[in-house]
C-alpha atoms as a PDB file:
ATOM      1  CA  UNK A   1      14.909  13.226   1.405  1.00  0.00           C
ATOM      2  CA  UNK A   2      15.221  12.862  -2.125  1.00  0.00           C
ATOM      3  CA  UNK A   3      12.444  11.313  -4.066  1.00  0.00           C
ATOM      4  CA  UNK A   4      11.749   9.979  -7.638  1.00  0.00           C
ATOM      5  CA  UNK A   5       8.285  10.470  -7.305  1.00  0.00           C
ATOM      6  CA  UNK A   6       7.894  14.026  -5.533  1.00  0.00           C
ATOM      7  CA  UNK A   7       6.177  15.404  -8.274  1.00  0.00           C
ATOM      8  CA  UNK A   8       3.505  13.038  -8.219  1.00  0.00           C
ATOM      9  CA  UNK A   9       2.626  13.406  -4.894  1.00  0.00           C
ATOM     10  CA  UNK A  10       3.817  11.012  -2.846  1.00  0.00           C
ATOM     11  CA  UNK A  11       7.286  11.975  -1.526  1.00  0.00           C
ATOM     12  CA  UNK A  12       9.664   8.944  -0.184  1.00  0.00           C
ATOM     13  CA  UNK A  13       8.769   9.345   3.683  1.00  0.00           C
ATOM     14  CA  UNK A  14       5.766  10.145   3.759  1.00  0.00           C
ATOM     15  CA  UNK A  15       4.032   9.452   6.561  1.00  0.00           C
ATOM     16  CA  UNK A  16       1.317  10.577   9.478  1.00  0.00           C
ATOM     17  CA  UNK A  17       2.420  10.953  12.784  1.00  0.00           C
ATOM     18  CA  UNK A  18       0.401  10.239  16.567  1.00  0.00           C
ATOM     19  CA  UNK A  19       3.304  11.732  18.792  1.00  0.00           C
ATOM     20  CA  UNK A  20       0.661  11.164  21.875  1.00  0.00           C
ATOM     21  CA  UNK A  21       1.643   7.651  21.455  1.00  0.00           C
ATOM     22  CA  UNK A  22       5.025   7.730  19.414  1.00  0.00           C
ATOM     23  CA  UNK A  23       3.704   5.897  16.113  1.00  0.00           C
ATOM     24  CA  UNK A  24       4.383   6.255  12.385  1.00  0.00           C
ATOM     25  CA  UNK A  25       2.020   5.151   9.519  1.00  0.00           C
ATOM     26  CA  UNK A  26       4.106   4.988   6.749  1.00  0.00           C
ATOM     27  CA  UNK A  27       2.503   5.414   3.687  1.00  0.00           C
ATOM     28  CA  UNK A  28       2.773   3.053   0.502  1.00  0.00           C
ATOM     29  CA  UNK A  29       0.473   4.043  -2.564  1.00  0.00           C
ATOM     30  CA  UNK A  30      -1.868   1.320  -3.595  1.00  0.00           C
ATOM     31  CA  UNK A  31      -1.739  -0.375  -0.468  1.00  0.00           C
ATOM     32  CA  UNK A  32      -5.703   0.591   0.490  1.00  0.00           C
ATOM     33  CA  UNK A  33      -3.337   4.138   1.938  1.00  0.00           C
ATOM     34  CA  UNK A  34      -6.579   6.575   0.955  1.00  0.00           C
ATOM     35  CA  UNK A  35      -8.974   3.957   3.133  1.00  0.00           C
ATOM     36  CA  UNK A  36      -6.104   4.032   5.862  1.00  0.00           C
ATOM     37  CA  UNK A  37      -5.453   7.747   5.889  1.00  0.00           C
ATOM     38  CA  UNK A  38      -8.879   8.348   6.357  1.00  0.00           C
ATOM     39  CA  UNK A  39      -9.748   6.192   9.472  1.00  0.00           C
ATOM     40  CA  UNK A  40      -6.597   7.745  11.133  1.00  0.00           C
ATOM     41  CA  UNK A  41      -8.021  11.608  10.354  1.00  0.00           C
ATOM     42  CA  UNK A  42     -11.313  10.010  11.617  1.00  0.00           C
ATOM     43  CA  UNK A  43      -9.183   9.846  14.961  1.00  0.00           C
ATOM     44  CA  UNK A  44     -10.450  13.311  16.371  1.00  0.00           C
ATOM     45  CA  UNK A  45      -6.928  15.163  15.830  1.00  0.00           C
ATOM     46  CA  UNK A  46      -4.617  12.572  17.101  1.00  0.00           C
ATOM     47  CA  UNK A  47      -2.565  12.108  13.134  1.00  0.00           C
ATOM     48  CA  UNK A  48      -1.032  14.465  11.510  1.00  0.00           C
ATOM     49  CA  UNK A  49       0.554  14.421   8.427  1.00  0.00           C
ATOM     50  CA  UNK A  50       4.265  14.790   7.291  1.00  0.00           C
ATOM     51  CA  UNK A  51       5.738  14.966   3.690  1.00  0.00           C
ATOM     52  CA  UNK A  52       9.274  13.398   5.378  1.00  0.00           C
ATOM     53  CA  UNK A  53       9.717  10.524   7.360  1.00  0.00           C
ATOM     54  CA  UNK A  54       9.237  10.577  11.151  1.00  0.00           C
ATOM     55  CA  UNK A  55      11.219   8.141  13.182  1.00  0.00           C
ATOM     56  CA  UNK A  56       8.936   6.543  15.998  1.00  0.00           C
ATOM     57  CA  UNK A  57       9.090   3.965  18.794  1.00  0.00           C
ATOM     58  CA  UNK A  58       6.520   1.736  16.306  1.00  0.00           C
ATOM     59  CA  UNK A  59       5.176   2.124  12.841  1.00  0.00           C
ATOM     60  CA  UNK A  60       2.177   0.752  11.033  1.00  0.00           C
ATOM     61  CA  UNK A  61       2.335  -0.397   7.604  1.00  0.00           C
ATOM     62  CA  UNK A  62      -0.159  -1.913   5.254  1.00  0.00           C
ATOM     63  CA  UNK A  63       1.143  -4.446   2.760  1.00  0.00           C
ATOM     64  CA  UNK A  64       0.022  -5.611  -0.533  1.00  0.00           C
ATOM     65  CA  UNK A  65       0.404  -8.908  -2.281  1.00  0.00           C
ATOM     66  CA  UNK A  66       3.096  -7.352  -4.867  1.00  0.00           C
ATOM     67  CA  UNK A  67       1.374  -8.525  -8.261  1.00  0.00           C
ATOM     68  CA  UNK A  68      -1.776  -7.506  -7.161  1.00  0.00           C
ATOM     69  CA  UNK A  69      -0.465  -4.715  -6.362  1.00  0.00           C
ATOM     70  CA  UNK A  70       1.339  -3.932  -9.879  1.00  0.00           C
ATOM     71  CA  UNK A  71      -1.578  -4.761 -11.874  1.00  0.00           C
ATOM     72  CA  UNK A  72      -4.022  -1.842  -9.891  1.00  0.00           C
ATOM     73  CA  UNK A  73      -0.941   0.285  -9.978  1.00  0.00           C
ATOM     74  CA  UNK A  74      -0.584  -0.459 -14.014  1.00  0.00           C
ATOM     75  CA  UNK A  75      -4.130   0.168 -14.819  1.00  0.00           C
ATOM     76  CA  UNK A  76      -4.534   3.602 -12.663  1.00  0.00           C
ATOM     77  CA  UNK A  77      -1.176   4.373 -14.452  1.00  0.00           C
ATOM     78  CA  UNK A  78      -2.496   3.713 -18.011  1.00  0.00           C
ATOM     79  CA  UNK A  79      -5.713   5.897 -17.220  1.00  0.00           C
ATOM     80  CA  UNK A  80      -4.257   8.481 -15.293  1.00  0.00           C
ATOM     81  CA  UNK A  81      -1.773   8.781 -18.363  1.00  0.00           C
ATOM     82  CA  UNK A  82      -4.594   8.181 -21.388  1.00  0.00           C
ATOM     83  CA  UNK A  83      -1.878   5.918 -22.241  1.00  0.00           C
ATOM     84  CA  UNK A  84      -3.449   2.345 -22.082  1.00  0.00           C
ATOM     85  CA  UNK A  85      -0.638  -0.109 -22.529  1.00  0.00           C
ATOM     86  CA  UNK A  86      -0.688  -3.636 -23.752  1.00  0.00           C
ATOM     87  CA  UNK A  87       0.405  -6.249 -20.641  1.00  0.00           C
ATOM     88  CA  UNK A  88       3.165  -6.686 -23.036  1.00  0.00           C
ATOM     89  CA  UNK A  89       3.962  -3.012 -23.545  1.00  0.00           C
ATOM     90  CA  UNK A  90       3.846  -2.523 -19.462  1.00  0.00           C
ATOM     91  CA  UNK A  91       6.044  -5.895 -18.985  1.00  0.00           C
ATOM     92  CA  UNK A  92       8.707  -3.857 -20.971  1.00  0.00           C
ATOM     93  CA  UNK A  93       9.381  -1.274 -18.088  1.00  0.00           C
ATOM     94  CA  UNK A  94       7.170  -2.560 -15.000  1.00  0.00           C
ATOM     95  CA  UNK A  95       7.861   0.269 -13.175  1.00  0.00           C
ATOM     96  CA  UNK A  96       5.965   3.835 -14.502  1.00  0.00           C
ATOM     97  CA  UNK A  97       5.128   5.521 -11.587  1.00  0.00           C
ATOM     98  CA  UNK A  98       4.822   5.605  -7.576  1.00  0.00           C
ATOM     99  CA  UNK A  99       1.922   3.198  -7.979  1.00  0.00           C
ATOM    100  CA  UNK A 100       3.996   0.464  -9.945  1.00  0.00           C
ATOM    101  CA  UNK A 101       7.069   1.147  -7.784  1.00  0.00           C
ATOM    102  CA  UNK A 102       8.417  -1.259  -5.106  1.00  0.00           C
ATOM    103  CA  UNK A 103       6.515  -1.615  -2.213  1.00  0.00           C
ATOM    104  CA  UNK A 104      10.232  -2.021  -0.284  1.00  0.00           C
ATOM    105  CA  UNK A 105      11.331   1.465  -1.902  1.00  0.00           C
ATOM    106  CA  UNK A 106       8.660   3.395   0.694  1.00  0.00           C
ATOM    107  CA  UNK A 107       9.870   1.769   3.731  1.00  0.00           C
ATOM    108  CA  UNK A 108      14.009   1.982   3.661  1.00  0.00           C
ATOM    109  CA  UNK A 109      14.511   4.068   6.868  1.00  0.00           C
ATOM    110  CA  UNK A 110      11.546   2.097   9.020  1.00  0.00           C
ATOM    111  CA  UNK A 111      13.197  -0.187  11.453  1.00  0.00           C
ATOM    112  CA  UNK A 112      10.538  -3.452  10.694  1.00  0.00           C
ATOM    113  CA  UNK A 113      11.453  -4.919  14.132  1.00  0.00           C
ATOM    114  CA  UNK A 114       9.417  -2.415  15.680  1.00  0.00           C
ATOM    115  CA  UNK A 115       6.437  -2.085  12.285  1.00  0.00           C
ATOM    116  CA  UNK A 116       3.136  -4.026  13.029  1.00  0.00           C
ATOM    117  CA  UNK A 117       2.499  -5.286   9.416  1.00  0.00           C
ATOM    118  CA  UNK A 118      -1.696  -4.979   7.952  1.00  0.00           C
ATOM    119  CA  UNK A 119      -2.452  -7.106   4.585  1.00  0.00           C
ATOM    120  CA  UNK A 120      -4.856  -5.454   2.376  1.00  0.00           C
ATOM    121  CA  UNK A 121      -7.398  -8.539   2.068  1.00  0.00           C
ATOM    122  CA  UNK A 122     -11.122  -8.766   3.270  1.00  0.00           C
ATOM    123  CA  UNK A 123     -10.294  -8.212   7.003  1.00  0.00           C
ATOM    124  CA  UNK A 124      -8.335  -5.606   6.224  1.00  0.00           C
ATOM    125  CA  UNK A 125     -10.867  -3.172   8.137  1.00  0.00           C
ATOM    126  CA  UNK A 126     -11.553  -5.452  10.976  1.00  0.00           C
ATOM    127  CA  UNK A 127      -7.758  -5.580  11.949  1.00  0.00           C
ATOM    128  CA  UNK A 128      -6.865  -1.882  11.946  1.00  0.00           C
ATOM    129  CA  UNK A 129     -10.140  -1.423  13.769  1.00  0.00           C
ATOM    130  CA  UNK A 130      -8.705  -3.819  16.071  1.00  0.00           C
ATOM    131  CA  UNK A 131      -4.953  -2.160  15.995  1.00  0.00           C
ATOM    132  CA  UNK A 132      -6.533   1.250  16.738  1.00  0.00           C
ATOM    133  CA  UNK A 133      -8.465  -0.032  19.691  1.00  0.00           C
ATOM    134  CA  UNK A 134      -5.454  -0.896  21.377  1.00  0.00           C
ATOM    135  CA  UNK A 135      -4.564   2.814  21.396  1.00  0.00           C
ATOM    136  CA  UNK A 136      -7.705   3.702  22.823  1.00  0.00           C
ATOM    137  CA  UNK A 137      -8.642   5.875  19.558  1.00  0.00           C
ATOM    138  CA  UNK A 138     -12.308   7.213  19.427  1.00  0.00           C
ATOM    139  CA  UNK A 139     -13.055   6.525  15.678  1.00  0.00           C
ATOM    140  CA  UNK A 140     -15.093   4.296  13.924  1.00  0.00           C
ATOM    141  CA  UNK A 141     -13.761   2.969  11.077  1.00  0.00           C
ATOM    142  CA  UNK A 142     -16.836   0.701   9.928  1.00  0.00           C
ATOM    143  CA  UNK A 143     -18.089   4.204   8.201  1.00  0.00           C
ATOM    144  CA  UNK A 144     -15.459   4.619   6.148  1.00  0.00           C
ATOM    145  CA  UNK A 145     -15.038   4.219   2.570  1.00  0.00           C
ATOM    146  CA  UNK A 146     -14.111   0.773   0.856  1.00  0.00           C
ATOM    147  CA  UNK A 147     -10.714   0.253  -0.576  1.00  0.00           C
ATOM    148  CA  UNK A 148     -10.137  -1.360  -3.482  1.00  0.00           C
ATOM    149  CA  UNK A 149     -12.804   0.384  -5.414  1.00  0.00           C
ATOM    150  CA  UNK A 150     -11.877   0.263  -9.006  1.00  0.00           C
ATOM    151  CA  UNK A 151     -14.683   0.268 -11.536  1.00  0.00           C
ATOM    152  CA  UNK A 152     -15.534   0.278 -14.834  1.00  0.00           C
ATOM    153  CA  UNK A 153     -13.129   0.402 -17.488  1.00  0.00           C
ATOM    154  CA  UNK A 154      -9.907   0.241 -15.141  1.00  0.00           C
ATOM    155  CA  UNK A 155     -11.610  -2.315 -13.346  1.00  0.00           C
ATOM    156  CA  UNK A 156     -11.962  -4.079 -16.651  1.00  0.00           C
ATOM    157  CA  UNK A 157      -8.330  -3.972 -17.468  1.00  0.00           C
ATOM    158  CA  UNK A 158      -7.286  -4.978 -14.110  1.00  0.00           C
ATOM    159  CA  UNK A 159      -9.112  -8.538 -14.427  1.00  0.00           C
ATOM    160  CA  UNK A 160      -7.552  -8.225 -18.166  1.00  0.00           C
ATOM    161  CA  UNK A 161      -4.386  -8.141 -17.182  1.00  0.00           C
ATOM    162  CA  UNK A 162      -4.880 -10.191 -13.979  1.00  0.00           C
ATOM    163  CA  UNK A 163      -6.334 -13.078 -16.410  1.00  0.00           C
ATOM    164  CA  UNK A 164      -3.669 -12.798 -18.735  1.00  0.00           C
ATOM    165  CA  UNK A 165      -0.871 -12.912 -15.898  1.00  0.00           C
ATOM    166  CA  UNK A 166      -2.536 -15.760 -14.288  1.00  0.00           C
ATOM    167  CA  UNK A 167      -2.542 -18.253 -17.825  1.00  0.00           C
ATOM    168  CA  UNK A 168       0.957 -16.992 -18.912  1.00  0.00           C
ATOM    169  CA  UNK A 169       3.889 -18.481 -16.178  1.00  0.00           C
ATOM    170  CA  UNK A 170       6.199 -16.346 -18.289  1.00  0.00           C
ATOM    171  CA  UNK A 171       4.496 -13.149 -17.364  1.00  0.00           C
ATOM    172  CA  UNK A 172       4.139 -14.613 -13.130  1.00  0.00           C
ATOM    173  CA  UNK A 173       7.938 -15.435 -13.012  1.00  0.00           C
ATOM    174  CA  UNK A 174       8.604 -11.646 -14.692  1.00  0.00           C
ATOM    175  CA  UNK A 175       6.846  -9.927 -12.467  1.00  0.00           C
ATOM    176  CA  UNK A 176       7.667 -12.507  -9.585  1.00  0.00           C
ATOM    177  CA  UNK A 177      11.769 -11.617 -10.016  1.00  0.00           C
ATOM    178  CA  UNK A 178      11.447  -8.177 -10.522  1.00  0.00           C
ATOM    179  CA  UNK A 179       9.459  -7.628  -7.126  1.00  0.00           C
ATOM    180  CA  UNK A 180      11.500 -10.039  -5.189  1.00  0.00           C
ATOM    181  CA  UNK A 181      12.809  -8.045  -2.391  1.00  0.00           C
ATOM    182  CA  UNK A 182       8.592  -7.071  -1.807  1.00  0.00           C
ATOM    183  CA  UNK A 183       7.893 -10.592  -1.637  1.00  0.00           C
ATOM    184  CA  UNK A 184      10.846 -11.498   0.468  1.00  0.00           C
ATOM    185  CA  UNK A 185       9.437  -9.117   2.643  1.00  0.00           C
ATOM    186  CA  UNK A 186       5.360  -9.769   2.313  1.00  0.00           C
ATOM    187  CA  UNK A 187       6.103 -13.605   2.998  1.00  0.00           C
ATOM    188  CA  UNK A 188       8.963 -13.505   5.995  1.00  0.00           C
ATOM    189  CA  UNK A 189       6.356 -10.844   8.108  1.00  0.00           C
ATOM    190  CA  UNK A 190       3.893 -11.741  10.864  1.00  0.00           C
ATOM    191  CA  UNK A 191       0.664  -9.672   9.889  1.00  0.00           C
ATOM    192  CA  UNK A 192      -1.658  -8.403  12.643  1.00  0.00           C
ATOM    193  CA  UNK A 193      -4.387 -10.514  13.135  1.00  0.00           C
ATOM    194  CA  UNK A 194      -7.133  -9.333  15.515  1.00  0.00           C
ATOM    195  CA  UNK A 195      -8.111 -13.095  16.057  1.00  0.00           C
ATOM    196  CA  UNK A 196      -4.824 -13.796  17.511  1.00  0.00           C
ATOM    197  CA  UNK A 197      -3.512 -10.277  18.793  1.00  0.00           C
END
């Protein structure tokens, strides 16, 4: 499958595979996927990984609040690049890079009737914990790393450009039309909750 974004590493379809119990994760960068990919190699052999998609009887896929999103994906952009851009300079083209990219571009062959949907928020690790349970998978996922770790200077331009989003409605309806289609989807899904699952 044909991707924009092969040759940064993450290849349209990528995903990791449990065939014991017929599940995808399919992978979306920025959307805590390092954190994610971790606890499911932390599952004693169970995931493996594939560079194309893997059709499945469910998937598993973490979304991300879309401007949150755009803003970490901006700021690793502009250091990964040395090429720090004004909010006004990065409003110009939005997208740069898999990390700015629609979340819904990751996700076109997953059928979302059968995807169980994780937010990346503060229970974030409590409700795959939770998800994997349900699977019976030996892992504990309390040991692994935090997600959203972003420090220092990028960290600094992310609140920057979080700040300056937040007192500028121009900017929020921008970025609010361009990502439409990831907000249609982040607001119309039911997210797992391990309260109520």
């Amino acid at each position: 499958m044909h991707s924009k974004w092969s040759h940064l590493g993450h290849r349209l379809g990528e995903c990791w595979i449990d065939e014991t119990h017929q599940l995808t994760y399919v992978h979306i960068p920025k959307n805590a996927s390092s954190f994610v990919k971790g606890c499911l190699i932390g599952c004693y052999g169970m995931w493996r990984h594939s560079e194309a998609f893997v059709p499945a009887d469910q998937y598993l896929i973490v979304l991300r609040e879309p401007i949150e999103r755009w803003v970490s994906g901006i700021a690793e952009y502009c250091f990964n690049s040395g090429n720090i851009l004004t909010l006004e300079q990065a409003l110009e083209q939005i997208t740069f890079d898999d990390h700015t990219e629609k979340q819904v571009y990751f996700i076109k062959d997953v059928d979302l009737i059968r995807t169980t949907f994780l937010r990346v928020d503060s229970n974030l690790r409590n409700n795959l914990d939770s998800w994997l349970k349900q699977f019976n998978y030996r892992t504990n996922i309390q040991i692994a790393l935090e997600y959203n770790t972003s420090e220092g200077a990028k960290r600094d331009l992310i609140n920057k450009f979080t700040e300056e989003i937040n007192n500028n409605p121009t900017y929020k309806a921008r970025l609010e039309e361009y990502f439409a289609d990831d907000y249609k989807l982040y607001n119309s899904v039911k997210f797992y909750d391990q309260d109520f699952n």
